[in-house]
N, C-alpha and C. Protein backbone atom coordinates (compact mmCIF):
# COMPACT_ATOMS: atom_id res chain seq x y z
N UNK A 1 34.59 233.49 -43.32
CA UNK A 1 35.12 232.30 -42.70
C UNK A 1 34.11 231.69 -41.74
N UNK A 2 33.02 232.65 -41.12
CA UNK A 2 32.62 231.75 -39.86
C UNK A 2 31.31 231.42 -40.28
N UNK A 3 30.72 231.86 -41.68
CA UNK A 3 29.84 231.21 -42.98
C UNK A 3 29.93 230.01 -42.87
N UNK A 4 30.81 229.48 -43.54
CA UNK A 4 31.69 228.47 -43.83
C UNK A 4 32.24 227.17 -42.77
N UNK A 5 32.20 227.58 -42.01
CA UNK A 5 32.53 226.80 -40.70
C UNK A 5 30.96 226.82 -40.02
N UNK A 6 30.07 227.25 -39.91
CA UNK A 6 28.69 227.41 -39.30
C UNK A 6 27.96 226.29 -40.42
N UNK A 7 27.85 226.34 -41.87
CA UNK A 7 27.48 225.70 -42.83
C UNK A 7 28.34 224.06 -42.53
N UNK A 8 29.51 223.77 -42.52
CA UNK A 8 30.10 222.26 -42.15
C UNK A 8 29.53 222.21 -40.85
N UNK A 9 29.54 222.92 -39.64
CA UNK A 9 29.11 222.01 -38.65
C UNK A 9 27.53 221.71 -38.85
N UNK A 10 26.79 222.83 -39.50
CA UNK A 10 25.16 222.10 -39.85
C UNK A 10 24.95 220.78 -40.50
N UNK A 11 26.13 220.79 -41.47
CA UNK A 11 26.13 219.68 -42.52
C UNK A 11 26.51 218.35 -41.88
N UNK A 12 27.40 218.29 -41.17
CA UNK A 12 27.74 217.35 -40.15
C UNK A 12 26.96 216.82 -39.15
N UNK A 13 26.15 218.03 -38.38
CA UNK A 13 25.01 217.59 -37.29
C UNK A 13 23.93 216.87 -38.40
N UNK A 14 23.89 217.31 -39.53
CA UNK A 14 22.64 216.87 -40.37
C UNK A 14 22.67 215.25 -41.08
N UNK A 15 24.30 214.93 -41.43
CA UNK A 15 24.71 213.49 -41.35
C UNK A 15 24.40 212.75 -40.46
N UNK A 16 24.74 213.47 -39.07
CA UNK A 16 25.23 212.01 -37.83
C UNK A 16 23.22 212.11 -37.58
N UNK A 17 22.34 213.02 -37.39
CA UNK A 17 20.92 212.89 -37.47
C UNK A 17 20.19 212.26 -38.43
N UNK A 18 20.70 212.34 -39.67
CA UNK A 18 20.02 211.25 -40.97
C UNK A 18 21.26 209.62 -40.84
N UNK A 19 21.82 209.73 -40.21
CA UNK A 19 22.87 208.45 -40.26
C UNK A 19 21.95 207.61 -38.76
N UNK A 20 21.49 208.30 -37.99
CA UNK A 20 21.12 207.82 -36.96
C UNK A 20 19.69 207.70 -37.28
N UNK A 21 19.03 208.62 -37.69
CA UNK A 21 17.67 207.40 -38.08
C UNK A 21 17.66 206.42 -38.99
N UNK A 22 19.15 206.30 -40.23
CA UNK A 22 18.65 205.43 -41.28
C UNK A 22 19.40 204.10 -40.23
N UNK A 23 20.09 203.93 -39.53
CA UNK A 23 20.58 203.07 -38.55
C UNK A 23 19.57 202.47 -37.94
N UNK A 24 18.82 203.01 -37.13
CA UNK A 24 17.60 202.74 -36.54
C UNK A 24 16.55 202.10 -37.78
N UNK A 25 16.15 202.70 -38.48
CA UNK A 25 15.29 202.12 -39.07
C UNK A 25 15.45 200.88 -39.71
N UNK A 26 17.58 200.70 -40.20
CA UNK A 26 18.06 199.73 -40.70
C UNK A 26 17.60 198.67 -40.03
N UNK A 27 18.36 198.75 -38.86
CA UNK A 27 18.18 198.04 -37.75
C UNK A 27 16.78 196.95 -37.07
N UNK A 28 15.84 197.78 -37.63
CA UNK A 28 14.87 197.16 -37.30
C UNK A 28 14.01 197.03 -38.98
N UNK A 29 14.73 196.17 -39.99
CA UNK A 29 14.54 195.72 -40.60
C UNK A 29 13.01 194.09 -40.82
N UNK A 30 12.58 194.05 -42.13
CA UNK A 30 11.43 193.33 -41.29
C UNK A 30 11.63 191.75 -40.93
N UNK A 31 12.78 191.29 -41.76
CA UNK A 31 13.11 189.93 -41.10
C UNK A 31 13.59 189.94 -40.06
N UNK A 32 13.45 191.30 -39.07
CA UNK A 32 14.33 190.89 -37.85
C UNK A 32 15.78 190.50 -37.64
N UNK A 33 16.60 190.70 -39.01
CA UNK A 33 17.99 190.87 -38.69
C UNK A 33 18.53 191.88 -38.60
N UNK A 34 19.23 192.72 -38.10
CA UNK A 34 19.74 193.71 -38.38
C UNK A 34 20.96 193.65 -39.48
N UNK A 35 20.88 194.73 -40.04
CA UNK A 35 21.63 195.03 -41.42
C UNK A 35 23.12 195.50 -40.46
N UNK A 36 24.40 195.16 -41.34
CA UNK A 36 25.40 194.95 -41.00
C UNK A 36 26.05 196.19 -42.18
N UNK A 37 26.19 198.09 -42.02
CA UNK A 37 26.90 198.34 -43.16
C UNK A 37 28.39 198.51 -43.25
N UNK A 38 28.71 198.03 -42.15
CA UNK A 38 29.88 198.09 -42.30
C UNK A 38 30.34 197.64 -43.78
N UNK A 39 29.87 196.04 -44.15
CA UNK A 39 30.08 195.19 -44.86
C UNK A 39 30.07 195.69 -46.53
N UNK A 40 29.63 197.26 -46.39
CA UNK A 40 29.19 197.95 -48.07
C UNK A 40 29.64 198.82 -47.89
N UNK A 41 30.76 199.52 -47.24
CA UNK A 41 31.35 200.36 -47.40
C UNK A 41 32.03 200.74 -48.52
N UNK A 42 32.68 202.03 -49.17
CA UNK A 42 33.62 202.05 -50.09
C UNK A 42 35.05 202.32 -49.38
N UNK A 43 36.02 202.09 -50.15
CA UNK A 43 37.51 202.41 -49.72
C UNK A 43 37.78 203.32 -49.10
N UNK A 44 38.15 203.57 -47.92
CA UNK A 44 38.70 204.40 -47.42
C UNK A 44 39.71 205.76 -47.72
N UNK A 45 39.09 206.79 -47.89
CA UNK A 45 40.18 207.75 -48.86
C UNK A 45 41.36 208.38 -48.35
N UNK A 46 42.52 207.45 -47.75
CA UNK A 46 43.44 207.88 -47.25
C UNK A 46 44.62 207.54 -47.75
N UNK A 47 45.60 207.66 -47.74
CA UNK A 47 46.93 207.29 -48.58
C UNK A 47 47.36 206.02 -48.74
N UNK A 48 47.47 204.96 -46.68
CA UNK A 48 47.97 204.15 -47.27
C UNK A 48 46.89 203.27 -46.34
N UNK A 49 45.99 202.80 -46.66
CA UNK A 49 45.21 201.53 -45.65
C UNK A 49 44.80 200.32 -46.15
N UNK A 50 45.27 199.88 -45.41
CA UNK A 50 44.89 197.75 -45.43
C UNK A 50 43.53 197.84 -45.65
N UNK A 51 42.64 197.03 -46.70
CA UNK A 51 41.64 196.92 -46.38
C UNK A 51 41.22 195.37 -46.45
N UNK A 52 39.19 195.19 -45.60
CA UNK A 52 39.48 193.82 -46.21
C UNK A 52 38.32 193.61 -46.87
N UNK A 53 37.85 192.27 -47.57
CA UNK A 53 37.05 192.46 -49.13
C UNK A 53 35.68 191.50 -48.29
N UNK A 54 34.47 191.91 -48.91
CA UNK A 54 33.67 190.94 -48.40
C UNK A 54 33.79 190.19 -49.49
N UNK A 55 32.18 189.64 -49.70
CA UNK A 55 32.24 187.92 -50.32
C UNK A 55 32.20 188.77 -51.72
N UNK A 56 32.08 190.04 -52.19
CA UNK A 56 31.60 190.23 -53.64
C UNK A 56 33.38 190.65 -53.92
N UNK A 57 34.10 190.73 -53.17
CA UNK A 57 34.99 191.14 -53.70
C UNK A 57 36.08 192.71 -53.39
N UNK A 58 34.67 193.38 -53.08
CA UNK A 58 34.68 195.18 -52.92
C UNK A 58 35.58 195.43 -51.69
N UNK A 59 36.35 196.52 -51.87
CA UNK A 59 36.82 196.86 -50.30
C UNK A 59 35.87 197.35 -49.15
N UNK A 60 36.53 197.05 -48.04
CA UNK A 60 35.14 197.72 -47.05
C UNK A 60 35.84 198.85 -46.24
N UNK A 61 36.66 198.38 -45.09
CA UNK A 61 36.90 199.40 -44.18
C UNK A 61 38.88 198.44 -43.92
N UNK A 62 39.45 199.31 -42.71
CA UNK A 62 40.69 198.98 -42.71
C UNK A 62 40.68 197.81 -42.11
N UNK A 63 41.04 196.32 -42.32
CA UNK A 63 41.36 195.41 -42.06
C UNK A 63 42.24 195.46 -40.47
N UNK A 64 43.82 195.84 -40.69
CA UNK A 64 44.32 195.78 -39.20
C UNK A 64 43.85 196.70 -37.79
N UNK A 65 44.80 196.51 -37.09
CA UNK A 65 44.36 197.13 -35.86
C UNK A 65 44.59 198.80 -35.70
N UNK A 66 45.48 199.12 -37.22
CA UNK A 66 46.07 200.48 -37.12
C UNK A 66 46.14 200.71 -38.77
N UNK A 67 45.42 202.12 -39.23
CA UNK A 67 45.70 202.57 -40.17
C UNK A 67 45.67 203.98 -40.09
N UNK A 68 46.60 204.49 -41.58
CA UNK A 68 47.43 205.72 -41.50
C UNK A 68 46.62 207.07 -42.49
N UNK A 69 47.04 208.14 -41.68
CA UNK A 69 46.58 209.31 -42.31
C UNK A 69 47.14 210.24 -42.76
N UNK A 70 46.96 210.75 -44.07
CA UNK A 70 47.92 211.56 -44.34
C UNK A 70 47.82 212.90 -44.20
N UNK A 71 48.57 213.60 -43.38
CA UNK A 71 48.09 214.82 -43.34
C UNK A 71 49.45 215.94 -43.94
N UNK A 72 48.33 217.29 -43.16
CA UNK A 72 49.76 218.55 -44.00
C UNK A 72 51.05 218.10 -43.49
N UNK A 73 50.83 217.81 -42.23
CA UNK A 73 52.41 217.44 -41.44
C UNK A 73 53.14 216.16 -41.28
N UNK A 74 52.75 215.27 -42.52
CA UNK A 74 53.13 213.89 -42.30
C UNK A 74 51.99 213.09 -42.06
N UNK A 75 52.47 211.60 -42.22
CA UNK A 75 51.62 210.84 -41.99
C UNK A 75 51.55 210.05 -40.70
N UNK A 76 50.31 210.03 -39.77
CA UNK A 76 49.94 209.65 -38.84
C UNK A 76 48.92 208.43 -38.22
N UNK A 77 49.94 207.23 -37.60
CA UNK A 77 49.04 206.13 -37.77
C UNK A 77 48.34 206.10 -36.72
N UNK A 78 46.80 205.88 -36.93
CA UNK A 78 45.86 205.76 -35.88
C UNK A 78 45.42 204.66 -35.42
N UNK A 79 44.56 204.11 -34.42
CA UNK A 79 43.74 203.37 -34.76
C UNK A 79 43.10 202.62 -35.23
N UNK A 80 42.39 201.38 -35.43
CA UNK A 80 41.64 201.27 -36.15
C UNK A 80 39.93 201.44 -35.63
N UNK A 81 39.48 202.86 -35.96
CA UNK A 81 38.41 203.18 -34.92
C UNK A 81 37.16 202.55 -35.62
N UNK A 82 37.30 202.06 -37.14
CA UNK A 82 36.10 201.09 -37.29
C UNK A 82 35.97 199.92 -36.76
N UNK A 83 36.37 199.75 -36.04
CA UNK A 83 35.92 198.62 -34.95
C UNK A 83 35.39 198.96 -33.52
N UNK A 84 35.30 200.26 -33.33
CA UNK A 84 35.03 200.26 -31.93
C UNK A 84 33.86 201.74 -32.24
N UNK A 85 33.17 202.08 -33.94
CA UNK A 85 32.96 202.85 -34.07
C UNK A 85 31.33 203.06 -33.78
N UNK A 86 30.61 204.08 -33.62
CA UNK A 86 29.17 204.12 -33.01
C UNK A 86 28.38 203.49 -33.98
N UNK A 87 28.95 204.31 -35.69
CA UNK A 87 28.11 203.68 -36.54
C UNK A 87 28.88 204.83 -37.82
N UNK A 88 27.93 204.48 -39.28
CA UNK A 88 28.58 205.26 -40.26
C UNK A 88 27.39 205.50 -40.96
N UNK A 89 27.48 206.78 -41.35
CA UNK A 89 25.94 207.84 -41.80
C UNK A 89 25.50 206.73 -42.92
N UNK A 90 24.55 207.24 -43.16
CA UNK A 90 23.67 206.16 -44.62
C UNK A 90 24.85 206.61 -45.81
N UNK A 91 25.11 208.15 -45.76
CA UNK A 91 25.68 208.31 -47.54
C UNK A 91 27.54 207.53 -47.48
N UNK A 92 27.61 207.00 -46.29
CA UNK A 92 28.91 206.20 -46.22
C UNK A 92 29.76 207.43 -45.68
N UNK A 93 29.73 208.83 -45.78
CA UNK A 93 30.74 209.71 -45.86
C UNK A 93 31.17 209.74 -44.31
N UNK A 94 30.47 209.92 -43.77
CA UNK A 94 31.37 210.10 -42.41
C UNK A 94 31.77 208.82 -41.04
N UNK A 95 31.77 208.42 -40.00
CA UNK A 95 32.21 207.37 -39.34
C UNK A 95 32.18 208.05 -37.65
N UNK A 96 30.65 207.96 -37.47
CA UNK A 96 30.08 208.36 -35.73
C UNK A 96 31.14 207.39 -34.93
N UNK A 97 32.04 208.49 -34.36
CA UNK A 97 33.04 207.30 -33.65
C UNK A 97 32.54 207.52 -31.82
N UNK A 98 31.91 208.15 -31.61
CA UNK A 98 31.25 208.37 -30.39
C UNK A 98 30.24 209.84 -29.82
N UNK A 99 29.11 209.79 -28.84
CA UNK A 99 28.10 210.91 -29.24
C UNK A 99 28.13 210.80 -27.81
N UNK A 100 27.70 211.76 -27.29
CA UNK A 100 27.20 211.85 -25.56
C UNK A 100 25.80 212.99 -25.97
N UNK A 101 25.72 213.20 -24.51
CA UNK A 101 23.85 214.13 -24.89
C UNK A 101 24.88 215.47 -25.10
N UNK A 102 25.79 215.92 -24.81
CA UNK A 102 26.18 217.55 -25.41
C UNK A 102 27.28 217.11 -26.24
N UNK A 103 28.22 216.29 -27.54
CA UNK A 103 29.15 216.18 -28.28
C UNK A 103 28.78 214.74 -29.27
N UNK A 104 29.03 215.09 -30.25
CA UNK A 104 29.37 214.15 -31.56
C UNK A 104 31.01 214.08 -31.94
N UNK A 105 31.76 212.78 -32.27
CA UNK A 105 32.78 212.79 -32.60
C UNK A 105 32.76 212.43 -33.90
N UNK A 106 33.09 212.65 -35.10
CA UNK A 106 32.75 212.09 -36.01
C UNK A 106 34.31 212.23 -37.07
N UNK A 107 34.31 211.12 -37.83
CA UNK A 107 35.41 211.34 -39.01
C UNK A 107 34.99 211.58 -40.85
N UNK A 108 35.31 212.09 -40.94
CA UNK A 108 34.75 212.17 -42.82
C UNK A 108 35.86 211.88 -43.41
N UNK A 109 35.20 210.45 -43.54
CA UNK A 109 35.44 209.85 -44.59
C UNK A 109 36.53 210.41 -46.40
N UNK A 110 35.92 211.36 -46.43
CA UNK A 110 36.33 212.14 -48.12
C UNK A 110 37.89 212.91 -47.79
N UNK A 111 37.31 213.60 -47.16
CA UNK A 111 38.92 214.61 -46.91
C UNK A 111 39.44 214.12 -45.57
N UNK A 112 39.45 212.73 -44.61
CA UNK A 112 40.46 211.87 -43.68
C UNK A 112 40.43 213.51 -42.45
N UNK A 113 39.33 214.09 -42.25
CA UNK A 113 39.30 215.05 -41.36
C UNK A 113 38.21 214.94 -40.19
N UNK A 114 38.48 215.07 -39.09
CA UNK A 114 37.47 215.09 -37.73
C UNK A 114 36.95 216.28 -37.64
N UNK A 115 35.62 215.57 -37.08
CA UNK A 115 35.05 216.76 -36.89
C UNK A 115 34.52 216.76 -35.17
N UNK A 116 34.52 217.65 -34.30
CA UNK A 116 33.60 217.63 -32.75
C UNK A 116 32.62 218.61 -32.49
N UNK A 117 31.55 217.77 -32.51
CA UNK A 117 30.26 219.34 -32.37
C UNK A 117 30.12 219.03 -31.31
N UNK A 118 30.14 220.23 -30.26
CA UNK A 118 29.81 220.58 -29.38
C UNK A 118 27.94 221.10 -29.06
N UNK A 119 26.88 220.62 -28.57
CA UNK A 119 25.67 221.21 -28.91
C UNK A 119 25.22 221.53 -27.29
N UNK A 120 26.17 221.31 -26.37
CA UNK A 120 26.52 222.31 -24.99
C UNK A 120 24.99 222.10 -24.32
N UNK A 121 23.91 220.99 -24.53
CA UNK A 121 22.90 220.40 -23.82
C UNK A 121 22.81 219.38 -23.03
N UNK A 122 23.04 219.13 -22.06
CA UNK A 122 22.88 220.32 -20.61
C UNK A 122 24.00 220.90 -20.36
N UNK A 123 24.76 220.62 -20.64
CA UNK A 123 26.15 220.53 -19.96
C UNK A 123 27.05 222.15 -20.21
N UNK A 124 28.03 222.33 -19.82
CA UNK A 124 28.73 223.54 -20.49
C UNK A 124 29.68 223.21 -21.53
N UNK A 125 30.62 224.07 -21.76
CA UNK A 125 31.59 224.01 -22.83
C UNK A 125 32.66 223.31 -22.50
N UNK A 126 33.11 223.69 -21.52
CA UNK A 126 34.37 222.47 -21.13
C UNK A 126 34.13 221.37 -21.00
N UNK A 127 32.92 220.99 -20.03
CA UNK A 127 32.65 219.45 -19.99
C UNK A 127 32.41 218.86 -20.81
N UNK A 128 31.76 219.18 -21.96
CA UNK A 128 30.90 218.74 -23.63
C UNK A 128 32.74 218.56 -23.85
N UNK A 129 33.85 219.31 -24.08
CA UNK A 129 34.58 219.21 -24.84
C UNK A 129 35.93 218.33 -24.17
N UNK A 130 35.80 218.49 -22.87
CA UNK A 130 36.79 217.49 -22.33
C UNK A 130 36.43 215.82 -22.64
N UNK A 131 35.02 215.57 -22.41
CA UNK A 131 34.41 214.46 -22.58
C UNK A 131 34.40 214.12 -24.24
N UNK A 132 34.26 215.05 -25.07
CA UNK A 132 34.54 214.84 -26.74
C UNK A 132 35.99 214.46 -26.70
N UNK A 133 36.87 214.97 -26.57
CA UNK A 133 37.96 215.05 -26.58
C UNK A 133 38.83 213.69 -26.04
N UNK A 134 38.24 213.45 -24.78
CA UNK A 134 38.37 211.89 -24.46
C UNK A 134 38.33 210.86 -25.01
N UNK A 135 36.76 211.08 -26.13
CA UNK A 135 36.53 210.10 -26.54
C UNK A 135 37.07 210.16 -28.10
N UNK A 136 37.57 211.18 -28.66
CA UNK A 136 38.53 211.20 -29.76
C UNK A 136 39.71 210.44 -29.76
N UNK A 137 40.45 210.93 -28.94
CA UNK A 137 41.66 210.25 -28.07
C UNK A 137 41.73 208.70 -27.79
N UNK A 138 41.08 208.47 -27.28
CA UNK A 138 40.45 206.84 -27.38
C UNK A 138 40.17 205.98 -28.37
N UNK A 139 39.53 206.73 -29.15
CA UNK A 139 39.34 206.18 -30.60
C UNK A 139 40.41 206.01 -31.34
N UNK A 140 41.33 207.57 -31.41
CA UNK A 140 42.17 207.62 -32.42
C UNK A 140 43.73 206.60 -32.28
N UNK A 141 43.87 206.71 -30.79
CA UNK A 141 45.08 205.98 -29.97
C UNK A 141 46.21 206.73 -30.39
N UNK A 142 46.16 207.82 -30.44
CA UNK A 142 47.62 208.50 -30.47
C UNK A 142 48.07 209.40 -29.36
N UNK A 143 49.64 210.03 -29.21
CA UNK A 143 49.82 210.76 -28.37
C UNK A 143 49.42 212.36 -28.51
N UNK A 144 48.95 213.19 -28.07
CA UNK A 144 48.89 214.35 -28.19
C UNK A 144 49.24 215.45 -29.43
N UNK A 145 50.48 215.33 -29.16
CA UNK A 145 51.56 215.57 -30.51
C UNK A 145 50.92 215.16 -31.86
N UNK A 146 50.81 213.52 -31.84
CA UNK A 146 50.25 213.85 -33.36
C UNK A 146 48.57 213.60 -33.70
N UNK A 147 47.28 213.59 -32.48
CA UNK A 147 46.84 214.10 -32.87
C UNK A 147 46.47 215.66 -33.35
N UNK A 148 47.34 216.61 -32.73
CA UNK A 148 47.65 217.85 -33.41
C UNK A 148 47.94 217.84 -34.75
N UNK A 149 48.82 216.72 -34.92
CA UNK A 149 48.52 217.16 -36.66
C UNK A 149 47.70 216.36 -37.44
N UNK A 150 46.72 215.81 -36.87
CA UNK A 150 45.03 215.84 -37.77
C UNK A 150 44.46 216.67 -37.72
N UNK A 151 44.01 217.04 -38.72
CA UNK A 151 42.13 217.91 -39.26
C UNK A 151 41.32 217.63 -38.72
N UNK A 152 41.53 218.05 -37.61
CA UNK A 152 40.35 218.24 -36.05
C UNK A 152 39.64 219.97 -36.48
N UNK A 153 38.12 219.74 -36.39
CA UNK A 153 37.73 221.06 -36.28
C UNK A 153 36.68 220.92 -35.14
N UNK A 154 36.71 221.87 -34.31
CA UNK A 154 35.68 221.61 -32.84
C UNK A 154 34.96 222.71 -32.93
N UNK A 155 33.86 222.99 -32.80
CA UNK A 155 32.70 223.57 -32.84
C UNK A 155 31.73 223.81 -32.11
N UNK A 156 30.44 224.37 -31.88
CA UNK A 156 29.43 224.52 -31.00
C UNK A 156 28.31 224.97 -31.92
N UNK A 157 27.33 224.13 -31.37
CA UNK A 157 26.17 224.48 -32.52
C UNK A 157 24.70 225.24 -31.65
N UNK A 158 25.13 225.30 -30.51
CA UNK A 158 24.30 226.29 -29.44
C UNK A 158 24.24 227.61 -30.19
N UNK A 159 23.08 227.98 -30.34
CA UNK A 159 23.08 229.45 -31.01
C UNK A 159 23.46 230.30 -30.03
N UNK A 160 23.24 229.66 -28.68
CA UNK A 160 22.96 231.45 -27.49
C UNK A 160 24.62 230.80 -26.70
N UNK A 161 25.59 230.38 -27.43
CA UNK A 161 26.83 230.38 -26.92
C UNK A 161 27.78 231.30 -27.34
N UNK A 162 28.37 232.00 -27.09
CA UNK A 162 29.32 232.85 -27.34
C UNK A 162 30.49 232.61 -28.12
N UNK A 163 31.01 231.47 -28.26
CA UNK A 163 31.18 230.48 -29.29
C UNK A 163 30.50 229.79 -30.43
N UNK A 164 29.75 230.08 -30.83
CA UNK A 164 28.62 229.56 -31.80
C UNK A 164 29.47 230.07 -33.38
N UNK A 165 29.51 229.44 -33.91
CA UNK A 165 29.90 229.64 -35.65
C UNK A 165 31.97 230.13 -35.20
N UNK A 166 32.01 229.89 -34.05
CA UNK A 166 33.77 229.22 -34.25
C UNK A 166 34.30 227.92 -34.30
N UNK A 167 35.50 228.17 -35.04
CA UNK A 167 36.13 226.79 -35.00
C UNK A 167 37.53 226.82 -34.39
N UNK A 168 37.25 226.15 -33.40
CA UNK A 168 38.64 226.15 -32.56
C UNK A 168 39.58 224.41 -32.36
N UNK A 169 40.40 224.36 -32.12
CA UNK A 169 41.44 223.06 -32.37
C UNK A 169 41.22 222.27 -30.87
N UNK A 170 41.85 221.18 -30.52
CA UNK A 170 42.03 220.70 -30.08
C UNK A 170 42.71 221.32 -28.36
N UNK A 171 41.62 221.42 -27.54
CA UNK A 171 42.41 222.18 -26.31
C UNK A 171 43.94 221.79 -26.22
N UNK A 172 44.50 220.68 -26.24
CA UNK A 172 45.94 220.83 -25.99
C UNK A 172 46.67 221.14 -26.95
N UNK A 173 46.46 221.36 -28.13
CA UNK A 173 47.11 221.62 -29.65
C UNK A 173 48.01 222.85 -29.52
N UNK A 174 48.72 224.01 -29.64
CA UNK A 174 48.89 225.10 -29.68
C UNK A 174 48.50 226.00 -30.83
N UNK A 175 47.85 225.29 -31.47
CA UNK A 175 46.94 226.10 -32.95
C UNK A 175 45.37 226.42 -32.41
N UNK A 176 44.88 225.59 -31.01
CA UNK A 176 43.86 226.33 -30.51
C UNK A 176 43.38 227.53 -30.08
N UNK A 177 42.12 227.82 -30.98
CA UNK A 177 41.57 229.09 -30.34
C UNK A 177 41.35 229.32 -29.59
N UNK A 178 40.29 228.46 -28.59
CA UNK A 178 40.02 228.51 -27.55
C UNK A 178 40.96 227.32 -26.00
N UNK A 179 41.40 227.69 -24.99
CA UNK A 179 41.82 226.99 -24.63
C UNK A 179 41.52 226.44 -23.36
């Protein structure tokens, strides 16, 4: 199990790091506009979301101010955090919804699941995760309750943490490991 969970949070730090240089480099494109990807996104893989079409036709991302997720425990309407989001990796899969120097918040795209790496530089574990956690919350706009029932996995990618290759829930959740 902690294979497995050590391998997704690498894979994840390794998105939002190749999503953030192909951003940057987008960005400074040579006509001097910056590239817009929101606008080439694919459909959103969640049960039920509004989307809206650019000029070719294609879906992009959720149109209203709130779309829904389906999870094990029902479906839960969030947000609409592509509008207020950091940015979205080059392979489209995931959606950087906010980063500080010790936490990444991120959503994937494929399986409608969050992810929070903790990488505990400078900072410690609580502060990296109260401050992640904030900014999940913010994004997502729900009450407590049902972000508990999203596919939140929180993590630490510090090798010399004592926590390193666990995955623990949401401090206020009661399915958290760590609390």
């Amino acid at each position: 199990m902690k294979k497995g969970v050590i391998i997704v949070l690498v894979l994840v730090v390794i998105a939002i790091i190749g999503g953030a240089i192909y951003f940057i480099l987008r960005s400074a494109s040579p006509s001097g506009t910056p590239t817009n990807t929101i606008n080439t996104l694919p459909p959103v893989g969640t049960s039920t979301v509004a989307t809206s079409t650019t000029d070719n036709g294609t879906s992009s991302f959720p149109a209203g101010s709130t779309f829904q997720i389906g999870t094990n425990q029902g479906v839960v309407t969030v947000s609409n955090f592509y509008k207020t989001m950091d940015y979205i990796t080059e392979d489209n899969a995931a959606v950087v919804m906010g980063e500080g120097d010790d936490y990444s918040v991120v959503y994937n795209r494929d399986d409608s699941s969050f992810g929070i790496v903790l990488t505990l530089v400078p900072g410690s574990l609580q502060d990296a995760r109260t401050a992640a956690e904030a900014v999940f919350m913010k994004q997502v706009g729900v009450s407590e309750g049902d972000a508990c029932k999203l596919n939140v996995s929180e993590g630490v990618t510090d090798k010399t943490s004592q926590y390193y290759g666990d995955s623990f829930g949401l401090s206020f959740c009661s399915s958290t490991v760590i609390q």
